[in-house]
Structure formats: structure tokens, C-alpha cells
C-alpha atoms as a PDB file:
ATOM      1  CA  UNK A   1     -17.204 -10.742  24.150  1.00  0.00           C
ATOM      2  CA  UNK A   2     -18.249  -8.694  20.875  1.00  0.00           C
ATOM      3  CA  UNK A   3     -18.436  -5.621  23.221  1.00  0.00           C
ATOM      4  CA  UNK A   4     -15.535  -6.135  25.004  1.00  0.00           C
ATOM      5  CA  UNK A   5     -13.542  -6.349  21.921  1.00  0.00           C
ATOM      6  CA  UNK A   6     -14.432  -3.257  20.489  1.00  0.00           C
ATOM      7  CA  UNK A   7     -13.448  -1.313  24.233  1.00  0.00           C
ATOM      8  CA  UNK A   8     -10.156  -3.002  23.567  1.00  0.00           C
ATOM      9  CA  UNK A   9     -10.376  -1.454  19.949  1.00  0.00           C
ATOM     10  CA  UNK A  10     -10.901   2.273  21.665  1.00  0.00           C
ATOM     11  CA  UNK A  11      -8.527   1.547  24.290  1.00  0.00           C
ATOM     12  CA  UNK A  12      -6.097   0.370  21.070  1.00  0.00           C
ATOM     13  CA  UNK A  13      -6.866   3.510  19.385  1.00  0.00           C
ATOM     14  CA  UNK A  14      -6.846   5.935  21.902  1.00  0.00           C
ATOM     15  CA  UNK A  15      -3.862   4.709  24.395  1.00  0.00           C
ATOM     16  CA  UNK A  16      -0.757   4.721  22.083  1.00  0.00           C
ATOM     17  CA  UNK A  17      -1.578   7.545  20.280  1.00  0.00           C
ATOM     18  CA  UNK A  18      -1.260   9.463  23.620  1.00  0.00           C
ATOM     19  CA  UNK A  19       2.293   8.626  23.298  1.00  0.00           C
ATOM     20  CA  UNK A  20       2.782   9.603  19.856  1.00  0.00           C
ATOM     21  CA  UNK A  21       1.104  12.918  20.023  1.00  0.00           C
ATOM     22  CA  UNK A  22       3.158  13.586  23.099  1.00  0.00           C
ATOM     23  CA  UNK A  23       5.832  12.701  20.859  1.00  0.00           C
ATOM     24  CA  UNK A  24       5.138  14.949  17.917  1.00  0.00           C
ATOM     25  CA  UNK A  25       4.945  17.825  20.439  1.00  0.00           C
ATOM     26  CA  UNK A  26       8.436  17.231  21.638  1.00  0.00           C
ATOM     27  CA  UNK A  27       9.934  16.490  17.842  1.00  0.00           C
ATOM     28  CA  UNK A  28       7.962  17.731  15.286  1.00  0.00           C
ATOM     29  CA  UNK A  29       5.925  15.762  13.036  1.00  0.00           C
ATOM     30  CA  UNK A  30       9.356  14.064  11.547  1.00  0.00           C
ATOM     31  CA  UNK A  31       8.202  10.395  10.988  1.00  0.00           C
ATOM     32  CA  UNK A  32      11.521   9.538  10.089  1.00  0.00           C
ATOM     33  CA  UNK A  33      12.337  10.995  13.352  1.00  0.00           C
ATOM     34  CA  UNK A  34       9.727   9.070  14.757  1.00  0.00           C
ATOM     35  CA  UNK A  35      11.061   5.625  12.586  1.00  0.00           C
ATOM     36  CA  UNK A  36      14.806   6.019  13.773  1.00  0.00           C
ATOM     37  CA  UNK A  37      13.503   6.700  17.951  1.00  0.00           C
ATOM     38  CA  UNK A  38      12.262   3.352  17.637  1.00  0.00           C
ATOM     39  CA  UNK A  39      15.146   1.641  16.547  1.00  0.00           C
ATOM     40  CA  UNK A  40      17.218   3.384  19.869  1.00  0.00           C
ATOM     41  CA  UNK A  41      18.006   0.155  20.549  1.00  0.00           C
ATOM     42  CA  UNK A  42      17.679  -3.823  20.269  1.00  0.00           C
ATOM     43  CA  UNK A  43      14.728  -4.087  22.352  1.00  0.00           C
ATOM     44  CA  UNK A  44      12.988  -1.313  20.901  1.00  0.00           C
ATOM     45  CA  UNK A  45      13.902  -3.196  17.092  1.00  0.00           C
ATOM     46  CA  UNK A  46      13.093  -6.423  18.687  1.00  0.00           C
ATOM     47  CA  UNK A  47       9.284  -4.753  19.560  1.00  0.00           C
ATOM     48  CA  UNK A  48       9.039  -3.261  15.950  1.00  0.00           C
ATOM     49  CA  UNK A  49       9.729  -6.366  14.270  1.00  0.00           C
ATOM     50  CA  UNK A  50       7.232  -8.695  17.117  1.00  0.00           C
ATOM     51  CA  UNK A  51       4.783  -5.944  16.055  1.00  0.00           C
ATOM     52  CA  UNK A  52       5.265  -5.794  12.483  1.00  0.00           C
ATOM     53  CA  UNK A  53       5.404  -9.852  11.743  1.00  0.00           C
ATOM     54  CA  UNK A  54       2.046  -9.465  13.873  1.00  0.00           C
ATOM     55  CA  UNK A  55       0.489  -7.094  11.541  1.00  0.00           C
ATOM     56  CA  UNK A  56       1.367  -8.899   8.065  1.00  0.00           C
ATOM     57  CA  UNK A  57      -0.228 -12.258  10.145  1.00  0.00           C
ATOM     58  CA  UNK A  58      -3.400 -10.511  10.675  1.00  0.00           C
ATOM     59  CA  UNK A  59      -3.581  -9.318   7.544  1.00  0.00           C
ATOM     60  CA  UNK A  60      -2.903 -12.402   5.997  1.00  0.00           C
ATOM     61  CA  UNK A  61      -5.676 -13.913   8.024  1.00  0.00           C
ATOM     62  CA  UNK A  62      -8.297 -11.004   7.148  1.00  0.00           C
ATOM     63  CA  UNK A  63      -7.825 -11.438   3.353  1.00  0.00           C
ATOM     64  CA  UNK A  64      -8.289 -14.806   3.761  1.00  0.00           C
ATOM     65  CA  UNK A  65     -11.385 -15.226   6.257  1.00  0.00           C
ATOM     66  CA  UNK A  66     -12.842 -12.031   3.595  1.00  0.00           C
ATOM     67  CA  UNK A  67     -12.030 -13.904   0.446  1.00  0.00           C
ATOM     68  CA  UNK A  68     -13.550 -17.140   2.537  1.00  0.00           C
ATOM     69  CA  UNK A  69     -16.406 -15.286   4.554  1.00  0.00           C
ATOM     70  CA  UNK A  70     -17.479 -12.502   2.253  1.00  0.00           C
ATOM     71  CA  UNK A  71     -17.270 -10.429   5.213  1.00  0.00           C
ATOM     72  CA  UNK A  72     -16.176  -7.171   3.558  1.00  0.00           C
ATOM     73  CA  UNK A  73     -16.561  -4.974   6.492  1.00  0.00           C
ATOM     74  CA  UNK A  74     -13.430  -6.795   8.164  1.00  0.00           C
ATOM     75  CA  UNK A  75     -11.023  -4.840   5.232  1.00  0.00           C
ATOM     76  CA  UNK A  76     -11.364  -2.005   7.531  1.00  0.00           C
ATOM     77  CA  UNK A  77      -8.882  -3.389  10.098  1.00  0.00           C
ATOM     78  CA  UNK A  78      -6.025  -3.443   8.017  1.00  0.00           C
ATOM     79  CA  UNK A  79      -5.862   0.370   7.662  1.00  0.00           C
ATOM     80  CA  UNK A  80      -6.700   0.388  11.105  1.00  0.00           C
ATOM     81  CA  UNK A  81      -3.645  -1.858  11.892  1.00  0.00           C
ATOM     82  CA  UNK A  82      -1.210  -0.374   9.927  1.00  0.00           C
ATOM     83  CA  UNK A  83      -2.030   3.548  10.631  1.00  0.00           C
ATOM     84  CA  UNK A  84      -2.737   3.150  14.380  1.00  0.00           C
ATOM     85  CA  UNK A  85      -1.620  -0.365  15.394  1.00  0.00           C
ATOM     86  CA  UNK A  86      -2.083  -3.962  16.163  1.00  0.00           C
ATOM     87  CA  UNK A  87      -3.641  -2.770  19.267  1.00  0.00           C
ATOM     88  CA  UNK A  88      -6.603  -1.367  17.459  1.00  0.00           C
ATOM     89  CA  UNK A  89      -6.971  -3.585  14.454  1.00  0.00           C
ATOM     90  CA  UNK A  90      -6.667  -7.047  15.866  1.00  0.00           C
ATOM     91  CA  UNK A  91      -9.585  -6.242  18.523  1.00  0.00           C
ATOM     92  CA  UNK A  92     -11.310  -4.088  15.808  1.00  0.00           C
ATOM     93  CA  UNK A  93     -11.467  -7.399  13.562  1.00  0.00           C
ATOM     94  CA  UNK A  94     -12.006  -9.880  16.423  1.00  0.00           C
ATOM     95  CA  UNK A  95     -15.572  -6.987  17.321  1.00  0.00           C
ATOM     96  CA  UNK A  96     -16.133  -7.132  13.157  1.00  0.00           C
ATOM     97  CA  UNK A  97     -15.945 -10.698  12.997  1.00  0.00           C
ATOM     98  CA  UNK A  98     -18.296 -12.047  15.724  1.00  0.00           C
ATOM     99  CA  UNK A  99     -21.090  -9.309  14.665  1.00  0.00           C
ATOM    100  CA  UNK A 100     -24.642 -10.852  15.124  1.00  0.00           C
ATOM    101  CA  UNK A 101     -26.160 -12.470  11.618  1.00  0.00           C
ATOM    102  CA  UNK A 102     -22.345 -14.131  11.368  1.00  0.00           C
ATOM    103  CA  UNK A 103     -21.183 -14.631   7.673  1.00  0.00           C
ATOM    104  CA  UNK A 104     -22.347 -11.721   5.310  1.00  0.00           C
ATOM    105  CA  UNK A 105     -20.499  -8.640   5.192  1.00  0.00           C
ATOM    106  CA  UNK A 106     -21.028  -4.870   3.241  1.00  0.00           C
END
């Protein structure tokens, strides 16, 4: 499973970012550009919110299994979730988290 969550972390990485870039091409690197295209309409808000309540959860739960676990390493999926998305950082922490040797962290 480890292994397969970190493909999923790629895959998480690489896949929307594909669409972004392609998007940057077309507009310009205008985030707020970028912020108001995804608010075109209410299911495109209704996604950014799912997605956004999804990302404070996970990073709710990080902090807390770090704080708990000691597992420093796992900090690194919040960046990852908030500058590329929950499609990276969720499976990023999920391949952090069930590392061999378990509890310890960097």
C-alpha cells in the first residue's frame, strides 16, 4: 500500500498541474485570474469549498498525529496540500505515515 500511495502522490502532483500550466499559458500567470475562473459557477464554488474543508481536515489531522506521533516528516504534506492540492498531500501523508520503523519521524 506504502508504494501505491506515493504513485497516487505523483499522479496528485503531476495530473492537475497539467491543467493549470495549460491554464497559465492561455491567461497569464494572474492567480486572481486563476481564483475568480474557479468560482464561474456554483459547481465550480461547490468543488472549491469540498476541496478546501478537505484540506483544513487533513491538516488538522497531521498536526495532531505529529504532535501525537513525533513523526515530523509528515509536516511536509501540508505545503504539499495547500500549493499543489489535496490530491498530492493526502496520499503524500498516507506514503509518510505507514513508512517502515512506524512512529519516529526527522
Amino acid at each position: 500500500m506504502r508504494w501505491l500511495f506515493l504513485a497516487l502522490a505523483i499522479w496528485g502532483a503531476i495530473h492537475p498541474m497539467a491543467y493549470f500550466l495549460q491554464w497559465f499559458g492561455e491567461n497569464g500567470y494572474d492567480l486572481m485570474g486563476m481564483v475568480d475562473a474557479w468560482h464561474a459557477n456554483a459547481a465550480s464554488s461547490g468543488l472549491v469549498w469540498d476541496l478546501t474543508i478537505a484540506a483544513i481536515a487533513l491538516t488538522v489531522w497531521i498536526v495532531a498525529e505529529v504532535v501525537q506521533r513525533r513523526m515530523w516528516l509528515g509536516l511536509i504534506a501540508i505545503p504539499a496540500t495547500f500549493c499543489i492540492g489535496v490530491s498530492c498531500g493526502l496520499p503524500l501523508y498516507l506514503f509518510l505515515r505507514a513508512r517502515p520503523g512506524g512512529q519516529g519521524g526527522i
